[in-house]
Protein backbone atom coordinates (compact mmCIF):
# COMPACT_ATOMS: atom_id res chain seq x y z
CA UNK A 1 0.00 0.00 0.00
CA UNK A 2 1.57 3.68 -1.14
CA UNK A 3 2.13 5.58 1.62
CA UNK A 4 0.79 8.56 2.15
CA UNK A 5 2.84 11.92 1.49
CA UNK A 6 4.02 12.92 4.70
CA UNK A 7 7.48 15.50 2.93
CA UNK A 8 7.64 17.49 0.39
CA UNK A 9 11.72 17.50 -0.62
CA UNK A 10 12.97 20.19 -2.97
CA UNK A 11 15.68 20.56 -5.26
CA UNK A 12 17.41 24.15 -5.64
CA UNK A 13 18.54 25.48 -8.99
CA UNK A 14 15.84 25.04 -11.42
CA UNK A 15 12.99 24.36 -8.94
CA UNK A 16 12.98 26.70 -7.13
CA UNK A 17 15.53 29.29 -8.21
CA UNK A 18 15.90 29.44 -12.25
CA UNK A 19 19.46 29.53 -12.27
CA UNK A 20 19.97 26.52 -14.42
CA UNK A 21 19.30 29.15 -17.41
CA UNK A 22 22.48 31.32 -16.04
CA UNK A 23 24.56 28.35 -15.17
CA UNK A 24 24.46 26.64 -18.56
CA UNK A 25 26.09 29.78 -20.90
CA UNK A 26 28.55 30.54 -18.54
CA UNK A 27 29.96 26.96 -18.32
CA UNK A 28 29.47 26.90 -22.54
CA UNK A 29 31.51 30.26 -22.47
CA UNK A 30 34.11 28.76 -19.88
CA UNK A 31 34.21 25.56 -22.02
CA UNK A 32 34.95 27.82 -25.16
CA UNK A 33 37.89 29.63 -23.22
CA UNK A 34 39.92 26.91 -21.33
CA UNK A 35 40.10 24.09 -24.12
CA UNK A 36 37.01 22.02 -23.61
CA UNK A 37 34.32 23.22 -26.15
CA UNK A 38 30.56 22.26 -25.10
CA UNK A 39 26.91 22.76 -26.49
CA UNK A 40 24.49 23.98 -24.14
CA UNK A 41 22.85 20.22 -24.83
CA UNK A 42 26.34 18.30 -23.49
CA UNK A 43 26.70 20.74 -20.10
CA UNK A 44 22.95 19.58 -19.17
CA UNK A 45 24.10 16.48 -19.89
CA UNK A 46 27.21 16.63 -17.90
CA UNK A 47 26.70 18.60 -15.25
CA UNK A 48 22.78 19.23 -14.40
CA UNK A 49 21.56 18.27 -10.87
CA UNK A 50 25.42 16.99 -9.97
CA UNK A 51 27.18 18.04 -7.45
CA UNK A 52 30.23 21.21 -7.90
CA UNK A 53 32.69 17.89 -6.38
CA UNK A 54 31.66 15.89 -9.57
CA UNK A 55 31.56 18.45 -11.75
CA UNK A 56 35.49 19.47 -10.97
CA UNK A 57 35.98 15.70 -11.50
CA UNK A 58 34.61 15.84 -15.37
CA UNK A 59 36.13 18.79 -15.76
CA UNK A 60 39.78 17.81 -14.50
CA UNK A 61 39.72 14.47 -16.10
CA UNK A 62 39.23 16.06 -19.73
CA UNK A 63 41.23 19.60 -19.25
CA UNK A 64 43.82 19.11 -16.00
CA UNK A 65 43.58 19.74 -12.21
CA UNK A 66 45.03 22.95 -12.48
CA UNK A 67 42.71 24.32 -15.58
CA UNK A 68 39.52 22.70 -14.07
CA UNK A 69 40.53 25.20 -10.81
CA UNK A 70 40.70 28.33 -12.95
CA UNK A 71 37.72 26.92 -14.32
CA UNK A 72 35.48 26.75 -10.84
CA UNK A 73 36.72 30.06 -9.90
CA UNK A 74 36.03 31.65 -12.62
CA UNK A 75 32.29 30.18 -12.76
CA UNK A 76 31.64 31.22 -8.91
CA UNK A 77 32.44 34.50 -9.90
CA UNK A 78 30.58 34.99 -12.98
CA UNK A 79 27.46 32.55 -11.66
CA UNK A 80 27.46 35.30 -8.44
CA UNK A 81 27.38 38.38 -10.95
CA UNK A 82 24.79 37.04 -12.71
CA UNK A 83 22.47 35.98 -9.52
CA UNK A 84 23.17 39.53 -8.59
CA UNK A 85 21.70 41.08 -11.08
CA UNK A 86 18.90 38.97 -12.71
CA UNK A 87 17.79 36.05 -10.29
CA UNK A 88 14.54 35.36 -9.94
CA UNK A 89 12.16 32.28 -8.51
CA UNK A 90 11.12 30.09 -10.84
CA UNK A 91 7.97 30.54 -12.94
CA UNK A 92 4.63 29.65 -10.65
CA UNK A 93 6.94 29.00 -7.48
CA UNK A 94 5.38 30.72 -4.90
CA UNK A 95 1.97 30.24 -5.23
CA UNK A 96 2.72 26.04 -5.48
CA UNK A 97 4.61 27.22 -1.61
CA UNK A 98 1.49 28.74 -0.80
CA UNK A 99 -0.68 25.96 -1.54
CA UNK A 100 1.34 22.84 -0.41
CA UNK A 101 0.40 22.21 3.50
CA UNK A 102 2.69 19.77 4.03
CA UNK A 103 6.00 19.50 5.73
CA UNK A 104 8.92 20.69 3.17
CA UNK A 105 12.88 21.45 2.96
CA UNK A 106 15.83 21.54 1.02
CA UNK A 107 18.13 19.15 -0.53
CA UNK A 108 20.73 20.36 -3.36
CA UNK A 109 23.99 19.26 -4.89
CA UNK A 110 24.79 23.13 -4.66
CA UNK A 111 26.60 24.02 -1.46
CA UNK A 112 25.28 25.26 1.40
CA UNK A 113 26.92 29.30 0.02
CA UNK A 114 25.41 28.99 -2.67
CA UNK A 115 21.89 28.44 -1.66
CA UNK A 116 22.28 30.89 1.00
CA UNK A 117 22.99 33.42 -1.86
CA UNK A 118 20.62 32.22 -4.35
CA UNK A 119 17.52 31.53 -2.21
CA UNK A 120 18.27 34.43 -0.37
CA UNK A 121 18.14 37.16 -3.72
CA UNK A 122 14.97 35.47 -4.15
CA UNK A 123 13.54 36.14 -1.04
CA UNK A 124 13.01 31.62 -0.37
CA UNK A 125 15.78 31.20 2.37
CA UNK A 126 13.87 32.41 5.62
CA UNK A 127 10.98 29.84 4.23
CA UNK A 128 13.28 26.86 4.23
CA UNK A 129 15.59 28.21 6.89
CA UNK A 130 17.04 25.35 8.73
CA UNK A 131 15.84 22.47 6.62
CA UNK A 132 18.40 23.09 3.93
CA UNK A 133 20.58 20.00 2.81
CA UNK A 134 23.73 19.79 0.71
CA UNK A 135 25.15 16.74 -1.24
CA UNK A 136 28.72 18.34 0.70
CA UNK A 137 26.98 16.81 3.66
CA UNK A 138 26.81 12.84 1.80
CA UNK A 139 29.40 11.05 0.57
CA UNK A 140 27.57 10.68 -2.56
CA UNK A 141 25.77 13.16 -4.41
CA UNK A 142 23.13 12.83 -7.13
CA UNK A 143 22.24 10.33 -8.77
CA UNK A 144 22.85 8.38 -5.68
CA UNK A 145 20.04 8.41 -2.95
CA UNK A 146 22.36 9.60 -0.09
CA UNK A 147 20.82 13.13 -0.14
CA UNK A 148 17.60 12.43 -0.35
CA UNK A 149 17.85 9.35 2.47
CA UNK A 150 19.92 12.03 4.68
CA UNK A 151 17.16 14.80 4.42
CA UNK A 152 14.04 12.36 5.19
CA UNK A 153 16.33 10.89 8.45
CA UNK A 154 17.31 14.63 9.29
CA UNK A 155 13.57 15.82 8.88
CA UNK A 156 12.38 12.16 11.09
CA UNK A 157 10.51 11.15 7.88
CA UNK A 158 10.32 7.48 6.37
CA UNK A 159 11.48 7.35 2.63
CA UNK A 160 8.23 5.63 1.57
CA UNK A 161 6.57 8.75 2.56
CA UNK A 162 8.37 11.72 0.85
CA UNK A 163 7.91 13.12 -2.34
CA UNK A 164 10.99 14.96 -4.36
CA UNK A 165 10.76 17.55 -6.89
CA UNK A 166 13.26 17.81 -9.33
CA UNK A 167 14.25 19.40 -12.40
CA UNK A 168 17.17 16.97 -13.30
CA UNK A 169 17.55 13.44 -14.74
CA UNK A 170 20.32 12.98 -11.95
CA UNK A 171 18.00 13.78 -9.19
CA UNK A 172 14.70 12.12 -10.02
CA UNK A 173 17.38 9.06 -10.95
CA UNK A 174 18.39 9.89 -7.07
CA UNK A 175 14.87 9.65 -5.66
CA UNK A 176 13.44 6.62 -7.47
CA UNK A 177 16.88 5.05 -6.43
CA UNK A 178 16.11 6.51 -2.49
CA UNK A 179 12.48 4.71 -2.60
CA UNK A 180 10.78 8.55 -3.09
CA UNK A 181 8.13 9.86 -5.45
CA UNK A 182 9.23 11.36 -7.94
CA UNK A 183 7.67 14.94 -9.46
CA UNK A 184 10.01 16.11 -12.67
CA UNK A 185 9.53 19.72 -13.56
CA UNK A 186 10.10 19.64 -17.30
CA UNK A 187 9.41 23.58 -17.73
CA UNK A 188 12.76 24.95 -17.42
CA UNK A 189 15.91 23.32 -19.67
CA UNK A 190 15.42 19.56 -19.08
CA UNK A 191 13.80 17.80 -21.86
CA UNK A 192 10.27 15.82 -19.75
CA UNK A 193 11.83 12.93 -21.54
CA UNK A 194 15.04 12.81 -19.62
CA UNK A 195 12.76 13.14 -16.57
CA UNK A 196 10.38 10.22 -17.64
CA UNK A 197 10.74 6.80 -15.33
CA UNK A 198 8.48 4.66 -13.19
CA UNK A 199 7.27 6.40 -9.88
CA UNK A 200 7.44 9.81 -11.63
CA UNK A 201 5.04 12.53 -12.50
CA UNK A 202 6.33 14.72 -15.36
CA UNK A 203 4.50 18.52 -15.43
CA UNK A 204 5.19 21.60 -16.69
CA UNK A 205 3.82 24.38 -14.49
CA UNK A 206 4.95 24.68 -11.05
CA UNK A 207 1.33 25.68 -10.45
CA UNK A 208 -0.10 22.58 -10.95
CA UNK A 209 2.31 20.74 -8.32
CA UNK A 210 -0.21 21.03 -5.52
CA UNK A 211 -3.13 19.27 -6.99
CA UNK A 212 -0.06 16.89 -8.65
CA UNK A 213 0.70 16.15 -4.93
CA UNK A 214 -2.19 15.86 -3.46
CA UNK A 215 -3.50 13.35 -6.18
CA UNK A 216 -0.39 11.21 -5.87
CA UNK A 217 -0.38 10.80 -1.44
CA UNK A 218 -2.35 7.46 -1.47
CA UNK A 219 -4.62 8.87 1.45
């Protein structure tokens, strides 16, 4: 018998913050400047919904440990200057925050900095405000289920009954793997294909994630 839904577990960038569409040309730009060329297609490939660790990894394995830190420095800096000036929430997000009743928090491959700053320009941090989790907490990030199983133990909730929204193949790869429902917002960069598996509801509006929810709790 499905559980009902008793946590409501967010990803960051794309969900709930649309950085995902200031993080891709800045790594295609990067790519184009330090010897690893990349369409906007491979870096959501590549690096969508992973963690910065793994990302440094790819990076360093095709350009060199040195280049691939150049590389990370130079994206913190631009990825700050551009949440700086033209961050917002994503499309629909805070009315589906309104309307969900349930428990809810945080769990991102970002770092715990980095949601501070982005969920903070967008005026989301105090909401979440301790229940925030990183994948630096986990020894493995996305698509493993270590983030998602650390989140539901930190928040005293059983697996069967959370519920993950995510805008990356990685992460709803993460929560089937964790035992989780999985919601895949295909309205920002990530084709609803990529998203598509068993336990998972593909949409398109963050404003119909609600009803989505409450349709899926198997009260």
């Amino acid at each position: 018998m499905i559980k009902p839904i008793e946590l409501v577990i967010f990803d960051c960038d794309g969900v709930l913050v649309d950085t995902e569409r200031i993080a891709v040309p800045i790594q295609v730009a990067l790519g184009a400047e330090l010897g690893w060329p990349l369409t906007e297609g491979e870096v959501m490939e590549r690096f969508t919904g992973r963690s910065t660790a793994s990302i440094r990894e790819d990076i360093a394995a095709r350009v060199g440990d040195e280049t691939a830190d150049i590389w990370h420095r130079l994206f913190e800096e631009r990825h700050r200057e551009a949440v700086d000036t033209g961050l917002s929430a994503v499309e629909g997000l805070p009315e589906a925050l309104g309307a969900i009743t349930l428990p809810t928090c945080v769990a991102s491959s970002g770092s715990h900095e980095k949601m501070r700053h982005t969920l903070g320009r967008t005026g989301l941090y105090e909401h979440f405000a301790g229940r925030i989790y990183s994948a630096t907490e986990v020894r493995h990030g996305k698509p493993a289920p270590d983030l998602f199983l650390h989140a539901a133990q930190r928040m005293g909730v059983d697996p069967a009954a959370c519920a993950v929204v995510e805008d990356s193949r990685p992460g709803v790869e993460a929560a089937r793997a964790a035992g989780m429902r999985a919601f895949g917002y295909a309205g920002g960069l990530t084709p609803a294909e990529r998203l598509q598996g068993a336990g998972t509801v593909v949409f398109h509006d963050m404003r119909e994630l609600p009803r989505l929810i409450a349709g899926s709790d198997g009260s």
